[in-house]
Protein backbone atom coordinates (compact mmCIF):
# COMPACT_ATOMS: atom_id res chain seq x y z
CA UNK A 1 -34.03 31.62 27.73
CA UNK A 2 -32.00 32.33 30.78
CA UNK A 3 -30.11 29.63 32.12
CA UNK A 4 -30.63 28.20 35.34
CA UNK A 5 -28.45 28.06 38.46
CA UNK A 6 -28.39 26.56 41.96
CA UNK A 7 -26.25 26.75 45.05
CA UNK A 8 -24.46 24.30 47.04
CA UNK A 9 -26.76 25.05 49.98
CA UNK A 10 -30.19 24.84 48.15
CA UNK A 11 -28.44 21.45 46.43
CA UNK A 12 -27.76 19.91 50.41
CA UNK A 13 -31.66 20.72 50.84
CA UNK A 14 -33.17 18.93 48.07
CA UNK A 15 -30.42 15.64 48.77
CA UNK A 16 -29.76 15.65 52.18
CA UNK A 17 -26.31 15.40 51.66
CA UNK A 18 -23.57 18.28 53.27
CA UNK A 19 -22.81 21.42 51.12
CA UNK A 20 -19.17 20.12 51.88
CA UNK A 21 -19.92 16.76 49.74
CA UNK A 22 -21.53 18.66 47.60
CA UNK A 23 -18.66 20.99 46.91
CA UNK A 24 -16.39 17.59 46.89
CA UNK A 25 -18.58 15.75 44.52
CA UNK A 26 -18.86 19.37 42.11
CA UNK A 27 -14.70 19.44 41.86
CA UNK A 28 -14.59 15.84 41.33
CA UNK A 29 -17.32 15.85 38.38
CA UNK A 30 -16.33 19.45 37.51
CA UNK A 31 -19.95 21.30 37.37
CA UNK A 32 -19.80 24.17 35.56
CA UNK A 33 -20.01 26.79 38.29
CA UNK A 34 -20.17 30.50 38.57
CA UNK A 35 -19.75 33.51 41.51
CA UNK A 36 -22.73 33.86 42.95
CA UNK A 37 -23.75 37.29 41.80
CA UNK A 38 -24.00 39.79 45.09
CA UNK A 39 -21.60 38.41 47.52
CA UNK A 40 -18.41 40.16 47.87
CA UNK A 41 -14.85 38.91 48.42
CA UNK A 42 -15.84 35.39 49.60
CA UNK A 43 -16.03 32.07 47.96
CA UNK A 44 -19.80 31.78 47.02
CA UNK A 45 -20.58 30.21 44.09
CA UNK A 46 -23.40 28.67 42.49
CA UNK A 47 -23.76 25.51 39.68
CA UNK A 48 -25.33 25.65 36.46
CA UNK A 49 -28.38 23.38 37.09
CA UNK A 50 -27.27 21.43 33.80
CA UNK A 51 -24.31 20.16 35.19
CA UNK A 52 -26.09 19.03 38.61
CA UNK A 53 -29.20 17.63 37.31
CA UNK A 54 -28.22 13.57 36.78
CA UNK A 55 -26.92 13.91 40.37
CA UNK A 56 -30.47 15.80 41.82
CA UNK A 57 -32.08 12.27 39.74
CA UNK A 58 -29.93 10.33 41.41
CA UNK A 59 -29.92 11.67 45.08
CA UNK A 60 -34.21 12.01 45.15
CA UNK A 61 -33.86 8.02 44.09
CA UNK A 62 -31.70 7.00 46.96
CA UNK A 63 -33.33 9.46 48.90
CA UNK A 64 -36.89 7.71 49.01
CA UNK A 65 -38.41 6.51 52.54
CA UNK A 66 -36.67 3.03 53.78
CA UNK A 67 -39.05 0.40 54.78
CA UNK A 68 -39.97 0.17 58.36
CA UNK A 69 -37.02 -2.16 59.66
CA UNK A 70 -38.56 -4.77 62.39
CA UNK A 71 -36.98 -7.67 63.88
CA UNK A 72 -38.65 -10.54 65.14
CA UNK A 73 -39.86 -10.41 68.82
CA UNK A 74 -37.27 -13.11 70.42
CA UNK A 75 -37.44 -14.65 73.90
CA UNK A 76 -36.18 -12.26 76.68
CA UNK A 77 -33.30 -14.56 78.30
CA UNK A 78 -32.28 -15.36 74.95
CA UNK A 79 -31.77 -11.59 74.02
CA UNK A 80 -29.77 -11.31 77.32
CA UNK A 81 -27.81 -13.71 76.95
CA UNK A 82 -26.83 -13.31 73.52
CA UNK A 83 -25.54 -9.89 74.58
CA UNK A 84 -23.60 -11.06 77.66
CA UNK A 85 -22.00 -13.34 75.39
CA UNK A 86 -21.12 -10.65 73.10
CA UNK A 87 -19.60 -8.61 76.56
CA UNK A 88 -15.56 -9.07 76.65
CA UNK A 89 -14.18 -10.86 79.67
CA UNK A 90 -13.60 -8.10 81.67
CA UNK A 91 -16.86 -6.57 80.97
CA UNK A 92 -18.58 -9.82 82.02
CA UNK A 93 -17.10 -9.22 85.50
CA UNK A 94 -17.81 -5.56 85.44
CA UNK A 95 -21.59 -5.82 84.95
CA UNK A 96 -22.22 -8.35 86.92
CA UNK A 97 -20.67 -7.12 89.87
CA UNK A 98 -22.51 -4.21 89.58
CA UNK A 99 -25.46 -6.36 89.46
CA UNK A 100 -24.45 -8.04 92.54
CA UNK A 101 -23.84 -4.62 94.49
CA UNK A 102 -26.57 -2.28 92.93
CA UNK A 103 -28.96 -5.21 91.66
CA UNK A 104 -31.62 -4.86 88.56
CA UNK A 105 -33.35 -1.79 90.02
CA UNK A 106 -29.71 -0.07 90.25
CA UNK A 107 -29.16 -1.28 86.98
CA UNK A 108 -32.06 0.72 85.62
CA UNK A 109 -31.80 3.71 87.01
CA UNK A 110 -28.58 3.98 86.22
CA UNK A 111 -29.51 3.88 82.65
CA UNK A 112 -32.40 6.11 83.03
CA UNK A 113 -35.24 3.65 82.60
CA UNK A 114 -36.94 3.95 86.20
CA UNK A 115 -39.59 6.07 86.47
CA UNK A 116 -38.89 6.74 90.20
CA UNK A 117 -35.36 6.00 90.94
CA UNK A 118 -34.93 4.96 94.21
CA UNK A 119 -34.96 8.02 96.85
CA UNK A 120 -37.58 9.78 94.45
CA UNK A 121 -41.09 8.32 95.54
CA UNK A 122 -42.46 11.39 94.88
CA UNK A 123 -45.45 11.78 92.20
CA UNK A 124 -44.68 13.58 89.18
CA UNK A 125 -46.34 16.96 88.55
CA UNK A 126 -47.78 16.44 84.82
């Protein structure tokens, strides 16, 4: 039966990991590895599926979908402040003079969460 082989590339596919950890992880656990027949003069090489399969097991485990993360719906001003505590001194001063000069709506659109920054009143064309 002829054996089996796999490249770095088709490895990063099924794991989601980089061919360049992959490559890392192959020298460090020393996979059996071979020139990939068919390329010339470069570095291509390809791993004897033996040697990669406990780590293919292993990546499709850690690999499986992550439960949807939520986080408790918690009172607006409680949010905000929390943050503004978490703000250094000087960026305490900085944000809310620019609160002071540009107020909420400048705030916003600065951040790109108006829908019609002020001096575009125009309808969209959807």
């Amino acid at each position: 039966m002829a054996e089996k082989w796999i490249t770095p590339k088709e490895i990063a596919q099924l794991t989601g990991y980089t061919e360049q950890s992959i490559n890392q992880r192959a020298a460090k656990e020393k996979w059996r590895k071979q020139p990939r027949p068919g390329i010339q003069g470069g570095k291509a090489h390809e791993f004897a599926f033996e040697s990669v399969e406990t780590f293919l097991t292993e990546a499709k485990r850690i690999k499986e979908d992550p439960e949807e993360y939520s986080v408790p719906i918690a009172n607006p001003k409680e949010i905000w402040t929390a943050t503004f505590q978490r703000l250094t001194k000087k960026e305490r001063v900085q944000i809310t003079h620019f609160i002071l000069r540009e107020g909420i709506s400048g705030l916003l659109a600065r951040l790109g969460l108006m829908e019609n920054p002020a001096g575009n009143n125009k309808a969209s064309k959807d």
